[in-house]
C-alpha atoms as a PDB file:
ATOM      1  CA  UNK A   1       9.314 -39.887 -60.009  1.00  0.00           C
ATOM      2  CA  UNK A   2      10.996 -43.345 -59.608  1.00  0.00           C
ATOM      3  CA  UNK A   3      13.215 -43.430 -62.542  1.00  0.00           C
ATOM      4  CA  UNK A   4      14.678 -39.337 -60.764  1.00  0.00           C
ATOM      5  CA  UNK A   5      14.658 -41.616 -57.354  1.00  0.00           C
ATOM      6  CA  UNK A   6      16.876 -44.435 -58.703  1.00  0.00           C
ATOM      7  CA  UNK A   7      18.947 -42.031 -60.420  1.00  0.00           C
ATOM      8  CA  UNK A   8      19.457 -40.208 -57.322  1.00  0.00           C
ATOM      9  CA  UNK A   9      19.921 -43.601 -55.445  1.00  0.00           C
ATOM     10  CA  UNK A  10      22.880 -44.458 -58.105  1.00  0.00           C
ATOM     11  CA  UNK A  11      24.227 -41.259 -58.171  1.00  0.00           C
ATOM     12  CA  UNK A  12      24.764 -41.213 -54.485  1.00  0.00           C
ATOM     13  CA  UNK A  13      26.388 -45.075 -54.665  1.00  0.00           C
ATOM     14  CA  UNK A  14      28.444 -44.060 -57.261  1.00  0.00           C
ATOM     15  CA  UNK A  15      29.537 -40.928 -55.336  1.00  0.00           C
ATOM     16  CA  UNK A  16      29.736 -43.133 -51.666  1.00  0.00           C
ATOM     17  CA  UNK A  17      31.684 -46.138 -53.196  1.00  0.00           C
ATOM     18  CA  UNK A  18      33.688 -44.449 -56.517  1.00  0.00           C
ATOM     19  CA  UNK A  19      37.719 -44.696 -55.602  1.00  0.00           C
ATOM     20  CA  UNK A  20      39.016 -43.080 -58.616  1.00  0.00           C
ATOM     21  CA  UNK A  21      37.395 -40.658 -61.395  1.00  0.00           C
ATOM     22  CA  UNK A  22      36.808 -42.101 -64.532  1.00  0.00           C
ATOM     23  CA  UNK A  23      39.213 -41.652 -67.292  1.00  0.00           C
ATOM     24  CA  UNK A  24      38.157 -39.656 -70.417  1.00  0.00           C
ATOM     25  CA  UNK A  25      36.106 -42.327 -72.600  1.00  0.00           C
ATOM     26  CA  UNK A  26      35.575 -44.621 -70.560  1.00  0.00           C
ATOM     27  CA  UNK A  27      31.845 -46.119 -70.296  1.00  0.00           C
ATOM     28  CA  UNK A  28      29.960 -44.139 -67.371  1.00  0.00           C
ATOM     29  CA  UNK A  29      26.722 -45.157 -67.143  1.00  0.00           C
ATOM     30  CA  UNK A  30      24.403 -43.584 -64.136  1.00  0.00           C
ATOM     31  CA  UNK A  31      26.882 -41.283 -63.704  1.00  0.00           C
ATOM     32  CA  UNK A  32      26.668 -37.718 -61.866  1.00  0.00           C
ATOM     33  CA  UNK A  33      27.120 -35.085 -63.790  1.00  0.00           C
ATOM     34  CA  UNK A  34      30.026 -33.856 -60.343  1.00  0.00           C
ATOM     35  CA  UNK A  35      32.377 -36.786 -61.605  1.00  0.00           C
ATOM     36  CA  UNK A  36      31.965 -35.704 -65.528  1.00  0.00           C
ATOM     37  CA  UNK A  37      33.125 -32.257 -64.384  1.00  0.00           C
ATOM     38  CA  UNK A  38      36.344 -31.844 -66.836  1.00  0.00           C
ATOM     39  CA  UNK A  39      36.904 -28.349 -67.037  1.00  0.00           C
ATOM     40  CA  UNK A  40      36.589 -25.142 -65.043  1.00  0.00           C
ATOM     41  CA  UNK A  41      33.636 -24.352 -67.689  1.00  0.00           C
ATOM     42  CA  UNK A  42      31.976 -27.641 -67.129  1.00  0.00           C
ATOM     43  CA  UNK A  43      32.362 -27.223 -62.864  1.00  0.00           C
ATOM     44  CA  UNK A  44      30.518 -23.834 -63.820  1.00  0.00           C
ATOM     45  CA  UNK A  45      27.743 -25.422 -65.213  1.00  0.00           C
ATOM     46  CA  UNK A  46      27.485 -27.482 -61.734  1.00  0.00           C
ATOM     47  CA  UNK A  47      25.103 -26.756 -59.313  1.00  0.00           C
ATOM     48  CA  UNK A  48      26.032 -25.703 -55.981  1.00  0.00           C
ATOM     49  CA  UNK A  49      25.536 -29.610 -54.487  1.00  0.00           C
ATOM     50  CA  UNK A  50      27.039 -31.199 -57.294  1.00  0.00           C
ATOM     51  CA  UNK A  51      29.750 -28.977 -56.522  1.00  0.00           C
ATOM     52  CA  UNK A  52      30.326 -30.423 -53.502  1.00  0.00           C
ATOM     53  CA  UNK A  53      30.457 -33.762 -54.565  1.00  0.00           C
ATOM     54  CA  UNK A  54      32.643 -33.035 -56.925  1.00  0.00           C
ATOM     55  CA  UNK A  55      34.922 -31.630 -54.884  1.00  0.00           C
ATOM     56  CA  UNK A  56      34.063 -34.799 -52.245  1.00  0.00           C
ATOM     57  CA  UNK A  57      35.327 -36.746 -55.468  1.00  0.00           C
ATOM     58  CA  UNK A  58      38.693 -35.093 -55.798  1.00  0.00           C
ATOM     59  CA  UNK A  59      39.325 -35.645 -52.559  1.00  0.00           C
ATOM     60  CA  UNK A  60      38.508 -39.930 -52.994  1.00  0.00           C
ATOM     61  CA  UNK A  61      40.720 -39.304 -56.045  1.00  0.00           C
ATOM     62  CA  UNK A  62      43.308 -38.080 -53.891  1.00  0.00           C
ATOM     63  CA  UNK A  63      43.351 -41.243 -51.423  1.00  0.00           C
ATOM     64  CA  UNK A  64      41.550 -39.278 -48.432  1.00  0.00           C
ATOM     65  CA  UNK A  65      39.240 -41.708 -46.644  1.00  0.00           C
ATOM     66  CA  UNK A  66      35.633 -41.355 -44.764  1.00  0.00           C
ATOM     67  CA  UNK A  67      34.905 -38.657 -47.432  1.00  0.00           C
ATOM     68  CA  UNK A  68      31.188 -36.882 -46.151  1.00  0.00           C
ATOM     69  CA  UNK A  69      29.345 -34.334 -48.337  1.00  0.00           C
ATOM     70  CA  UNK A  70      27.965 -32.864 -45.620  1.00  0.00           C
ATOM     71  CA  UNK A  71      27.064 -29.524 -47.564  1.00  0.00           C
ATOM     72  CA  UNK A  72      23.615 -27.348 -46.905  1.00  0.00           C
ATOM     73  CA  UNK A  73      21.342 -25.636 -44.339  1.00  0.00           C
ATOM     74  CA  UNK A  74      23.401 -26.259 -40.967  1.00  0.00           C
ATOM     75  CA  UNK A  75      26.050 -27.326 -42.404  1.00  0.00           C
ATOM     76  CA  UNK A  76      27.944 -24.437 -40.145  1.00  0.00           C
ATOM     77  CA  UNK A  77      30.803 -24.310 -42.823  1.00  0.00           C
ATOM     78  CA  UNK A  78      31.657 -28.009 -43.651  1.00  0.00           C
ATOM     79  CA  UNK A  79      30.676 -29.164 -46.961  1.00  0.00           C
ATOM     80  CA  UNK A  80      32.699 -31.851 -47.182  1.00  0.00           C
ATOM     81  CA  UNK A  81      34.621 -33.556 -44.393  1.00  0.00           C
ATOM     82  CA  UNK A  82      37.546 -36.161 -44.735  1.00  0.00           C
ATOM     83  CA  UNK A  83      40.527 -37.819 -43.375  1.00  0.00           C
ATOM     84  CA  UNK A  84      43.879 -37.204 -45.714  1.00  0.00           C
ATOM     85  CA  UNK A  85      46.061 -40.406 -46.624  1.00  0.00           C
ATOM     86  CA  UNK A  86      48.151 -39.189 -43.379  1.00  0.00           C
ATOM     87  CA  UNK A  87      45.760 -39.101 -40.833  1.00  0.00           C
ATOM     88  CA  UNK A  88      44.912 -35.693 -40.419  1.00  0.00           C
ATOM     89  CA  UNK A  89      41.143 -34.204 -40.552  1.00  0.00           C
ATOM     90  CA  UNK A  90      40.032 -32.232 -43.215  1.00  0.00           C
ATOM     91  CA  UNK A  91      37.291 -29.914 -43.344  1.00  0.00           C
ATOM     92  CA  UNK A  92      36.096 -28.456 -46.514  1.00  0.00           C
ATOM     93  CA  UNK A  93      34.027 -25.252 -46.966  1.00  0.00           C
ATOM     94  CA  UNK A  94      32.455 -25.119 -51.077  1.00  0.00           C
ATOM     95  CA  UNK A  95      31.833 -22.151 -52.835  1.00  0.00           C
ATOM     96  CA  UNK A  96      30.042 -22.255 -56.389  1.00  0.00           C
ATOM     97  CA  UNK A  97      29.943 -18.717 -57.591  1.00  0.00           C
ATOM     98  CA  UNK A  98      30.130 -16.655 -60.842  1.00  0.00           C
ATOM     99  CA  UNK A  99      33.435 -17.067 -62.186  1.00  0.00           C
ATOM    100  CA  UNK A 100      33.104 -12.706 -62.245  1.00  0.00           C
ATOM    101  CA  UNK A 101      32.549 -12.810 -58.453  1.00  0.00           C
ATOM    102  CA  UNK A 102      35.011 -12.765 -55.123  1.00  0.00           C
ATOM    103  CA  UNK A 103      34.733 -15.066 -52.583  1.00  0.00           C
ATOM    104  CA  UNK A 104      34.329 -11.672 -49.472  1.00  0.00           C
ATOM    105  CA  UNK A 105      35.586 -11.627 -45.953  1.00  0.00           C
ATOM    106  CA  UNK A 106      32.466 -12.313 -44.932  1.00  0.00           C
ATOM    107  CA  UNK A 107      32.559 -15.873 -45.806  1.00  0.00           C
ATOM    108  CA  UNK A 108      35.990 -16.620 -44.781  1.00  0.00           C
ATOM    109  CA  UNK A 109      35.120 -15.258 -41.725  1.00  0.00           C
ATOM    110  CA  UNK A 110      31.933 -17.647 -40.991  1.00  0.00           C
ATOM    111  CA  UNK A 111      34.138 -20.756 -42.217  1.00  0.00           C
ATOM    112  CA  UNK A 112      37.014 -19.432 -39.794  1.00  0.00           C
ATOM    113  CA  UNK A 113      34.534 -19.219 -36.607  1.00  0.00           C
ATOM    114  CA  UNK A 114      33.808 -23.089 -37.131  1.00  0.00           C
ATOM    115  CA  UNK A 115      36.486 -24.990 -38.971  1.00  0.00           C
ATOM    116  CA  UNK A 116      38.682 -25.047 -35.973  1.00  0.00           C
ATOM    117  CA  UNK A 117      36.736 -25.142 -33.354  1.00  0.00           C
ATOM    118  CA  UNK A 118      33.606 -26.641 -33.949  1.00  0.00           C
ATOM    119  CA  UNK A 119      34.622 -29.100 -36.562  1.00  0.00           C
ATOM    120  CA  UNK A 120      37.862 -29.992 -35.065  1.00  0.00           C
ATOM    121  CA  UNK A 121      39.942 -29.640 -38.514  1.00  0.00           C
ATOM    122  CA  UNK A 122      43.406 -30.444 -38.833  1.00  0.00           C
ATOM    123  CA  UNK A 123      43.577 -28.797 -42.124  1.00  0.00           C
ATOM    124  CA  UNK A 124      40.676 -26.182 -43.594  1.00  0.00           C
ATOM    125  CA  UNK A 125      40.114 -25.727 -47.309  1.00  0.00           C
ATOM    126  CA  UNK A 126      37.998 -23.101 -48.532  1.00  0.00           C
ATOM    127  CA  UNK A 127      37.090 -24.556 -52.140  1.00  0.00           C
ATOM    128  CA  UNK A 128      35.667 -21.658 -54.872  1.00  0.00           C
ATOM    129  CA  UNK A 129      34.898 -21.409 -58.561  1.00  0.00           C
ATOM    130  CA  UNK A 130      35.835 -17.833 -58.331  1.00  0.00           C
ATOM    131  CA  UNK A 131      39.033 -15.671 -56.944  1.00  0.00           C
ATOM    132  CA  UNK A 132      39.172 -14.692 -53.111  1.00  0.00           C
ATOM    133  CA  UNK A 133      38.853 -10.623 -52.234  1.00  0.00           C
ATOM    134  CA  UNK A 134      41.672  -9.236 -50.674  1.00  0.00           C
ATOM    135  CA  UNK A 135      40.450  -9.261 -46.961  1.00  0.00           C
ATOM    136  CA  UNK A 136      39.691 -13.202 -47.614  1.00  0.00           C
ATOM    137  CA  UNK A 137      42.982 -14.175 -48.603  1.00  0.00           C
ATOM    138  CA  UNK A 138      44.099 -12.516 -45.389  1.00  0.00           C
ATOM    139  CA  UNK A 139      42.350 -13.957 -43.528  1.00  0.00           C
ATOM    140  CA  UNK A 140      43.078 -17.116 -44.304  1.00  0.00           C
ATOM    141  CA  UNK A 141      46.631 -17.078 -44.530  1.00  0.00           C
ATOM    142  CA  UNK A 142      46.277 -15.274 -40.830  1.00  0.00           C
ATOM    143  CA  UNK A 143      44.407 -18.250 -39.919  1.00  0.00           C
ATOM    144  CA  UNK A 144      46.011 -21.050 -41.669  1.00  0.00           C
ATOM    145  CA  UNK A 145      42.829 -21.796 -44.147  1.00  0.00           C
ATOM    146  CA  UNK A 146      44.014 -22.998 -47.491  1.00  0.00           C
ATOM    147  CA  UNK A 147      42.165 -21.250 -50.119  1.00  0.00           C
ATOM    148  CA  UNK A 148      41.805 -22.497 -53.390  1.00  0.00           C
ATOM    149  CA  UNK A 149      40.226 -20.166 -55.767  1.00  0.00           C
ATOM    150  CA  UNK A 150      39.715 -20.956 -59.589  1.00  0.00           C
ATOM    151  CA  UNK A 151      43.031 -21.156 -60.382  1.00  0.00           C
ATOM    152  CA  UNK A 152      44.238 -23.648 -57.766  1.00  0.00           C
ATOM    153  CA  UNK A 153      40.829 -25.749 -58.615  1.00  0.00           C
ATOM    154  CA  UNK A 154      41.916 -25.286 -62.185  1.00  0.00           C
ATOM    155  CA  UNK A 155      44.831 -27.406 -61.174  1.00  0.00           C
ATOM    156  CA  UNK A 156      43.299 -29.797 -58.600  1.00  0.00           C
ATOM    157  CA  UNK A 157      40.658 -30.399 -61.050  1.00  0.00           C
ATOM    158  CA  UNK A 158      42.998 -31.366 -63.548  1.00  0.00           C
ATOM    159  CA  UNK A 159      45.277 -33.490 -60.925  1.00  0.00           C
ATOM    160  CA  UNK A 160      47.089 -32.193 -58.843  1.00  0.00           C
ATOM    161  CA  UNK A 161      46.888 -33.350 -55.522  1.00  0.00           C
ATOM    162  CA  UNK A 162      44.724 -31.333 -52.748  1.00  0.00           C
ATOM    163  CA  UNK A 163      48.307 -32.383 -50.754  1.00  0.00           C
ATOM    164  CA  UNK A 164      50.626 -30.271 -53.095  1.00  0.00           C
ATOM    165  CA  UNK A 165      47.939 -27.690 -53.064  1.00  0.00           C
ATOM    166  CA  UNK A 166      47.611 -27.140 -49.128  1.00  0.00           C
ATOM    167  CA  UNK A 167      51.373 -25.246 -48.691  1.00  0.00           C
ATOM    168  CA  UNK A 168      50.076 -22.728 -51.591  1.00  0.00           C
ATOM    169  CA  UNK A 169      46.838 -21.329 -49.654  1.00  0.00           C
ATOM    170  CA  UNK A 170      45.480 -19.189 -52.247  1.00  0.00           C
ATOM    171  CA  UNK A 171      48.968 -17.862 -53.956  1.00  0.00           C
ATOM    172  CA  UNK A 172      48.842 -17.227 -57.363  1.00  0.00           C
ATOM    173  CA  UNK A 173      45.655 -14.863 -58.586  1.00  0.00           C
ATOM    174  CA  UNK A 174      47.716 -13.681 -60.975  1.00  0.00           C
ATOM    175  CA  UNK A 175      49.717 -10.447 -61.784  1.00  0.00           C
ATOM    176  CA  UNK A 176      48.088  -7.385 -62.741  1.00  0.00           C
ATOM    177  CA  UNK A 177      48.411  -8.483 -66.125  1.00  0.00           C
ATOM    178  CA  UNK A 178      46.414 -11.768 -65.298  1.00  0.00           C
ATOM    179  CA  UNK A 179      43.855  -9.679 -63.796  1.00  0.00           C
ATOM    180  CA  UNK A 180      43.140  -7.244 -66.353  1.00  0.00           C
ATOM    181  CA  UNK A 181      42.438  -9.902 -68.217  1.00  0.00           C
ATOM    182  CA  UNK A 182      39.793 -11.498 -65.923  1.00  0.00           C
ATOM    183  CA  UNK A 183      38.153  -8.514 -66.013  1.00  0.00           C
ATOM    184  CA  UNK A 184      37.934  -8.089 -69.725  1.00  0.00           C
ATOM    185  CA  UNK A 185      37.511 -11.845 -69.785  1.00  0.00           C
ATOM    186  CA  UNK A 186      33.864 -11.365 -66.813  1.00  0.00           C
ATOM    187  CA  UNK A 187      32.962  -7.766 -68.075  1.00  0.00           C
ATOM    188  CA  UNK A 188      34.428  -6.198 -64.630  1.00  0.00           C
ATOM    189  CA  UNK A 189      35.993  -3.415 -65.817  1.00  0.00           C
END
């Protein structure tokens, strides 16, 4: 119980105080298994909190400041909360789904209801491991969300910056071609 405590303890220093991700061999020792994440296979094998921190990480990575994990019950919609190198607030919903799933209207909806209002964003990213439905993706280009399914988190994850990201707001799911492939790829069909 004390040695999962003090792991826990470092984890969350490492995750509070961490600027940068490490690079690819270099020494990590107590680290969380959310800054290890290299690949989109490796973010699937995340849970859904170190997900979040993760994602909290890219955004560090990316020079935003006051980075919060703020993710789980009553969270209303802001797992991760952060000010971007320019000033502006950003608000962060996290989905960590099934590569084979779609992020529905139904959550874009419940992040829409409280990103603006209630959290005050300046700019609202809807973060998943998975592609957005249809009626998602409308909604948040409607409503000025940026969504960044697996593709775009493909390339964040991989450096890109969440600023060059934010104009794209969930373009680029791929052709029909692309899809079909998915769906071979996930057994949909």
């Amino acid at each position: 119980m004390a040695a999962a405590t003090g792991a826990s303890a470092t984890a969350l220093w490492w995750l509070h105080h961490t600027d940068r991700l490490p690079r690819r061999g270099e020494p990590r020792p107590h680290e969380p298994a959310a800054l290890r994440a290299a690949s989109l296979a490796e973010i699937d094998a995340l849970t859904w909190q170190e997900f979040e921190h993760h994602v909290a990480a890219l955004c560090r990575r990316d020079g935003c400041r006051d980075v919060v994990v703020t993710g789980g019950s009553g969270d209303l919609g802001a797992d991760v909360t952060a000010t971007l190198p320019d000033g502006r607030r950003l608000v962060i919903q996290c989905k960590h789904y099934a590569p084979h799933r779609y992020v529905p209207s139904g959550d874009m909806q419940k992040f829409l209801g409280t990103a603006w209002l209630h959290h005050r964003a300046d700019v609202a990213v809807f973060a998943a491991t998975c592609p957005f439905g249809k009626a998602a993706l409308a909604l948040a280009a409607e409503h000025r969300i940026t969504a960044v399914h697996r593709d775009l988190l493909g390339l964040w994850n991989t450096g890109t910056p969440l600023t060059a990201l934010l104009p794209l707001g969930g373009a680029g799911q791929g052709d029909a071609a692309h899809r079909r492939r998915w769906r071979a790829t996930y057994g949909r069909g």
